[in-house]
N, C-alpha and C. Protein backbone atom coordinates (compact mmCIF):
# COMPACT_ATOMS: atom_id res chain seq x y z
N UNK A 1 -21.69 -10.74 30.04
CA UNK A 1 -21.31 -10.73 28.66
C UNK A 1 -20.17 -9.74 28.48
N UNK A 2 -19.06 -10.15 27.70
CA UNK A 2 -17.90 -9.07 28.02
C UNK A 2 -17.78 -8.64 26.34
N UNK A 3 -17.23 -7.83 25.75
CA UNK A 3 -16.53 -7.52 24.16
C UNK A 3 -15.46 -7.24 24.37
N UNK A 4 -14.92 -7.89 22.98
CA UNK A 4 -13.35 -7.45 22.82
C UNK A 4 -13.20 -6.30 21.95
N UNK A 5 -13.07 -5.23 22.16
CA UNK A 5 -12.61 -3.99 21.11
C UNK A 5 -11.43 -3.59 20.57
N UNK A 6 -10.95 -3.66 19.31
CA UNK A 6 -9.54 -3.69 18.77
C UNK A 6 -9.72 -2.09 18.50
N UNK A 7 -8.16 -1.54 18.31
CA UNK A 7 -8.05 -0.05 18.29
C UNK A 7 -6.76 -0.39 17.18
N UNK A 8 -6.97 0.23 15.46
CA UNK A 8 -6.06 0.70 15.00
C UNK A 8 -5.68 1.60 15.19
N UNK A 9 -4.03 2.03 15.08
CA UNK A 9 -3.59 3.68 15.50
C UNK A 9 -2.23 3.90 14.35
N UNK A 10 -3.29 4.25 13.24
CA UNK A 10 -1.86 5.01 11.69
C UNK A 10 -0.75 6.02 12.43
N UNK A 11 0.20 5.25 12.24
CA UNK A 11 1.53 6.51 12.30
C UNK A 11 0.96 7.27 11.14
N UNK A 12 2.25 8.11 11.01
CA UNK A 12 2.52 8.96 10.37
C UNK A 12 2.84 8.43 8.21
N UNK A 13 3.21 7.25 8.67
CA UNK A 13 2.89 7.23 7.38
C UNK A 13 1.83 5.84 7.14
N UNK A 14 0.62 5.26 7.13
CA UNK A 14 0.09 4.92 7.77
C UNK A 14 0.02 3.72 8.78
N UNK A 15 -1.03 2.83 8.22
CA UNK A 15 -0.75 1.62 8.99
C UNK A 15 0.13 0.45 8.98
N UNK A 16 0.92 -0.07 10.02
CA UNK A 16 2.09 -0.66 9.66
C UNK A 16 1.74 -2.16 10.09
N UNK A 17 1.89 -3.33 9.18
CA UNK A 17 1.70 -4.22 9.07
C UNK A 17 3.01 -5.46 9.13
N UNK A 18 3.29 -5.85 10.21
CA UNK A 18 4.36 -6.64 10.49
C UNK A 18 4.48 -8.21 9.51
N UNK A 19 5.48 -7.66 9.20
CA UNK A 19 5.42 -9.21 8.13
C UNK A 19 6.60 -10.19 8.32
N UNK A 20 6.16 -11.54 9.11
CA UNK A 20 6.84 -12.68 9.21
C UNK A 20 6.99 -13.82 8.48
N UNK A 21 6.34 -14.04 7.61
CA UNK A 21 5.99 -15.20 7.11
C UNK A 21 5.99 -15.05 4.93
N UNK A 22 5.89 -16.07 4.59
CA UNK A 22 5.70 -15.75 2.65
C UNK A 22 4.11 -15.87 2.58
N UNK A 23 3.16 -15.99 3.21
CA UNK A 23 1.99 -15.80 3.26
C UNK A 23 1.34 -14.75 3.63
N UNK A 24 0.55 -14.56 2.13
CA UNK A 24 -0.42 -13.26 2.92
C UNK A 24 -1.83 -13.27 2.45
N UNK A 25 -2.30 -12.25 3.60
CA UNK A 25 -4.18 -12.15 2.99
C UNK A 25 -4.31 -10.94 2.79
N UNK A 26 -5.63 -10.61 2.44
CA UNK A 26 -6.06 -9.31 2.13
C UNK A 26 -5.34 -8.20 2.77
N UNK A 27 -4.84 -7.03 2.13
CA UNK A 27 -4.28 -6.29 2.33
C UNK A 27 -3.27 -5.26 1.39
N UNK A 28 -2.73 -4.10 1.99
CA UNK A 28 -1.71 -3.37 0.97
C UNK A 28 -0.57 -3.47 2.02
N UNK A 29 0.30 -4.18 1.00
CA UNK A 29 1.43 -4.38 1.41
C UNK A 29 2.74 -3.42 0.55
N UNK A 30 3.89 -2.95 1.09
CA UNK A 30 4.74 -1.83 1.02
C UNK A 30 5.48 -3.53 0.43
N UNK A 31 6.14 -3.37 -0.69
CA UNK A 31 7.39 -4.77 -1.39
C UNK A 31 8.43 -4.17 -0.99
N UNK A 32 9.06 -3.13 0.11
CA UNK A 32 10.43 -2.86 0.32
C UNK A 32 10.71 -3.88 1.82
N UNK A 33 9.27 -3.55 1.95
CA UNK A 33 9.10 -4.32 3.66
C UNK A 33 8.68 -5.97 3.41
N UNK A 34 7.75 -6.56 2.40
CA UNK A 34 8.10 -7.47 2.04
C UNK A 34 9.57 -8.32 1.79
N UNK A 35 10.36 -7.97 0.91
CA UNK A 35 11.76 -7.70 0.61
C UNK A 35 12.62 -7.49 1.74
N UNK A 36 12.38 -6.79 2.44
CA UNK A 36 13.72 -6.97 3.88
C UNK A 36 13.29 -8.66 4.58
N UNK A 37 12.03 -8.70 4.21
CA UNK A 37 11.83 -10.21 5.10
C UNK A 37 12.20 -11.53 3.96
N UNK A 38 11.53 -11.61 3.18
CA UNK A 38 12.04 -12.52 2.05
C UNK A 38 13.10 -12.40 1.18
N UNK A 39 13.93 -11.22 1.08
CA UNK A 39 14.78 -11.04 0.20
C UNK A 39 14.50 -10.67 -1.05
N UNK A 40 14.81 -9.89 -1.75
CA UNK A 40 14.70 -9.29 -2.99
C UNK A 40 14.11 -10.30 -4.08
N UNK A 41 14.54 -11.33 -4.28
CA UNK A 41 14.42 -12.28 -5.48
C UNK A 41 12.77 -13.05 -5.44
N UNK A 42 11.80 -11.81 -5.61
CA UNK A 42 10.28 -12.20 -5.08
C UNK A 42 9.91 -12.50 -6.61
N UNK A 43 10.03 -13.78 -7.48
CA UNK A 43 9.02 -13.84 -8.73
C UNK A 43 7.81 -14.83 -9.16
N UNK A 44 7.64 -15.20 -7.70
CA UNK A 44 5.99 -15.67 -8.14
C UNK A 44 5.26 -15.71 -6.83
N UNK A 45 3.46 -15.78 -7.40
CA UNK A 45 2.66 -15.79 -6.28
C UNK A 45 1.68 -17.19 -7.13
N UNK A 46 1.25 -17.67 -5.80
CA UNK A 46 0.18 -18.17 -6.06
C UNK A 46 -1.09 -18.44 -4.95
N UNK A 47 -1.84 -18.82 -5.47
CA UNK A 47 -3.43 -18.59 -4.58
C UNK A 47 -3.23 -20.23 -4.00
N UNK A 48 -2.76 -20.63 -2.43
CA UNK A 48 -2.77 -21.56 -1.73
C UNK A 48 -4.55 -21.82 -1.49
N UNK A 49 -5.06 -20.74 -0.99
CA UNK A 49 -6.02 -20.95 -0.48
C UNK A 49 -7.27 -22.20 -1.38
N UNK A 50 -7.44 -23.15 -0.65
CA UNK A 50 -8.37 -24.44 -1.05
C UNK A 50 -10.21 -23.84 -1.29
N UNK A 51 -10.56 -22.89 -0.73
CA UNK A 51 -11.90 -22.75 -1.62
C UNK A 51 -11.87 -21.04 -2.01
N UNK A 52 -10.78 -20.05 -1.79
CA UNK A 52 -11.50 -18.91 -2.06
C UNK A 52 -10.22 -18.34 -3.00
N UNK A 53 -10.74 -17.37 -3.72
CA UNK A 53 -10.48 -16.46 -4.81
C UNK A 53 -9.58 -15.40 -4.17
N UNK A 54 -8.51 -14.73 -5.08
CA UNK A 54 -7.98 -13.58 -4.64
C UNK A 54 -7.56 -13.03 -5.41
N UNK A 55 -8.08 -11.21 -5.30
CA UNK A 55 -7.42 -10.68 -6.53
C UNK A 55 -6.22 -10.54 -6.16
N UNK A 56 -5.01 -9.77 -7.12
CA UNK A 56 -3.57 -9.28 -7.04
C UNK A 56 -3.24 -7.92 -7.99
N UNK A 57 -3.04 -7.00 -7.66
CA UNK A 57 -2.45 -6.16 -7.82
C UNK A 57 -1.09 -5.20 -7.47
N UNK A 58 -0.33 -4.72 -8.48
CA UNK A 58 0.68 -4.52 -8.18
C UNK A 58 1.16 -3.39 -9.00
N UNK A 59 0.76 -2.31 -7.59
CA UNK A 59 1.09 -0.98 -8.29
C UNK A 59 2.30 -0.13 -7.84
N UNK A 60 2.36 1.19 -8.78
CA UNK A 60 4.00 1.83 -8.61
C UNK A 60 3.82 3.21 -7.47
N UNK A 61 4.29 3.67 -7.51
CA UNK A 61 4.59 4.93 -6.53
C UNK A 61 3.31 6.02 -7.34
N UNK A 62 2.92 5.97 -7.94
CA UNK A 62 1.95 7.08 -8.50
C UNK A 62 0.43 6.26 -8.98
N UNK A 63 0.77 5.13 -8.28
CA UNK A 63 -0.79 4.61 -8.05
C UNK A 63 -1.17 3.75 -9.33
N UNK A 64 -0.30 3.64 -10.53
CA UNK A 64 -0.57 3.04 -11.75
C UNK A 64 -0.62 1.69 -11.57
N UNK A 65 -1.57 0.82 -11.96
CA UNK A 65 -1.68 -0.72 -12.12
C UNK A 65 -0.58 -1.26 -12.58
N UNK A 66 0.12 -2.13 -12.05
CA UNK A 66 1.69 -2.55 -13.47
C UNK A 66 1.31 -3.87 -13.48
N UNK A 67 0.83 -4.51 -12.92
CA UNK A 67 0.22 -6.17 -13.46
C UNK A 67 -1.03 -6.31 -12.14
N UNK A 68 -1.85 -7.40 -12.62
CA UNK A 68 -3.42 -7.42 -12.02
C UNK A 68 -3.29 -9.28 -12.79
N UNK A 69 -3.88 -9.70 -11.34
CA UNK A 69 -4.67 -11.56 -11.94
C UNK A 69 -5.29 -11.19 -10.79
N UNK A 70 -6.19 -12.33 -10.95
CA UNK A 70 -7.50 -12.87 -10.49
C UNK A 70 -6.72 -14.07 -10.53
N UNK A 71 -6.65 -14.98 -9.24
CA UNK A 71 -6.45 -16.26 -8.74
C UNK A 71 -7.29 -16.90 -8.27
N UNK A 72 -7.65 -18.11 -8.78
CA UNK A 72 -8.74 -19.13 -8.42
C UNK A 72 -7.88 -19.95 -7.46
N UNK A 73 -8.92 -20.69 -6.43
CA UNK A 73 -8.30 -21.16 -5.40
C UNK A 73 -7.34 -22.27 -6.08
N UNK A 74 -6.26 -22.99 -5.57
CA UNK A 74 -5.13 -23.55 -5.71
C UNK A 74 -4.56 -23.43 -7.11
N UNK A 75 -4.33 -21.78 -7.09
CA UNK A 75 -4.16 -21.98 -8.58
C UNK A 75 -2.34 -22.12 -8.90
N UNK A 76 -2.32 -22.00 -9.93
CA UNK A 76 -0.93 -22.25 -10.61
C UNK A 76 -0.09 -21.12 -10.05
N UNK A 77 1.16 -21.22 -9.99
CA UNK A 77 2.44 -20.30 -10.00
C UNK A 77 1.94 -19.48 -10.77
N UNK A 78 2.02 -17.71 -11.03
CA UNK A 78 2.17 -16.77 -11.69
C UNK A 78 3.52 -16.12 -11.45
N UNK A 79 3.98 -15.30 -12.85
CA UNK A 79 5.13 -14.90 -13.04
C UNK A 79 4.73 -13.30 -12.41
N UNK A 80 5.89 -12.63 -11.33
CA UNK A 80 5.40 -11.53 -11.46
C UNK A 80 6.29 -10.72 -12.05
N UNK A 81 5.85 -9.36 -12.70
CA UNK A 81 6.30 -8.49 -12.44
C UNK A 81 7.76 -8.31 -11.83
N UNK A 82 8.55 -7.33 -12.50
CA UNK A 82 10.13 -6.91 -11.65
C UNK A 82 9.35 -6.25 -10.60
N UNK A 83 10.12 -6.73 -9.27
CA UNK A 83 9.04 -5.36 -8.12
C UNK A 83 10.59 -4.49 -8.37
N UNK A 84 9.66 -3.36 -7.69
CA UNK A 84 10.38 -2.36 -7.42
C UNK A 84 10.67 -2.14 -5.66
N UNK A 85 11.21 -1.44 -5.13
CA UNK A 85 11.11 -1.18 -3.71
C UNK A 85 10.03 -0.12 -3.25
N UNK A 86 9.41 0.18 -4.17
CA UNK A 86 8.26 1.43 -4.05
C UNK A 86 7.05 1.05 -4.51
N UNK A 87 7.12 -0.02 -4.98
CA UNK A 87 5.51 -0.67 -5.26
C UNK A 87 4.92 -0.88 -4.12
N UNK A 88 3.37 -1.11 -4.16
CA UNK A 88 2.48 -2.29 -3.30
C UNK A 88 2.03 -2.90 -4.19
N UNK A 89 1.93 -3.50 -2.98
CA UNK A 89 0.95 -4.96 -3.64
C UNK A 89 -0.18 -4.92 -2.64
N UNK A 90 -1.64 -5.41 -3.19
CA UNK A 90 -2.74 -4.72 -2.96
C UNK A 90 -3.37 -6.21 -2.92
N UNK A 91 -4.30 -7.16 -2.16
CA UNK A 91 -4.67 -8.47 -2.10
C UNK A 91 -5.80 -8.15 -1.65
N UNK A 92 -6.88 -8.70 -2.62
CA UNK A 92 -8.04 -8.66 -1.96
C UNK A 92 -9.20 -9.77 -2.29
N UNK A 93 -9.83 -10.07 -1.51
CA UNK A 93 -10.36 -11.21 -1.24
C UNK A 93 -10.22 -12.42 -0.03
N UNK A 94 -10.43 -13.81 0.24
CA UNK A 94 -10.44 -14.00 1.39
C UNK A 94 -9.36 -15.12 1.16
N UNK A 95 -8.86 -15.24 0.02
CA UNK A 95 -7.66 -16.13 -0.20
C UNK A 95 -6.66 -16.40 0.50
N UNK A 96 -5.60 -16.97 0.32
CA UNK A 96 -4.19 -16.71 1.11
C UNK A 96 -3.19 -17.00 -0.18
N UNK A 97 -2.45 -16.00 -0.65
CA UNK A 97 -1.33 -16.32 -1.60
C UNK A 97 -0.28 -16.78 -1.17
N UNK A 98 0.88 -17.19 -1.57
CA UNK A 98 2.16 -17.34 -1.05
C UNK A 98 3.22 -16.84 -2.27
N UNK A 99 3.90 -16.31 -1.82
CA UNK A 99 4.94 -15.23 -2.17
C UNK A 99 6.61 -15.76 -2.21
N UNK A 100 7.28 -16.45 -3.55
CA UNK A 100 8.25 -16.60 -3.68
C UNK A 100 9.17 -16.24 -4.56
């Protein structure tokens, strides 16, 4: 019987999350690093995912909420928010959004 054991290891500022694609799942994502991959002009998300829920949040450099939905699975386009280059965006649940 063998296991596979995964090892996260935070730099310095913490964990760094490689982003290829306009799809994402659960997670806090940095929108400057979003933005170098998709390009600046990010104004909508929506919940692709076919049976599960995802929240969205999208906060500023001092931790303040600046817009929040709750997405039901295949839900509609939402408008977001101007990002900033210092926001995250915060996804949680087992959804998959897509980011345009």
């Amino acid at each position: 019987m063998s296991s596979v054991q995964t090892f996260i290891t935070p730099n310095q500022s913490g964990i760094h999350i490689s982003i290829y694609t306009n799809i994402f799942n659960q997670g806090v994502y940095k929108v400057d690093s979003i933005a170098q991959v998709l390009g600046r002009d990010i104004s909508f998300i929506q919940n692709i995912s076919s049976e599960k829920s995802v929240y969205f949040l999208l906060v500023d450099e001092n931790q303040s909420v600046i817009q929040a939905l709750q997405m039901e699975p295949n839900s509609p386009k939402y408008d977001l928010h101007k990002l900033q280059p210092n926001f995250k965006i915060i996804l949680i649940g087992e959804g998959s959004v897509f980011l345009s």
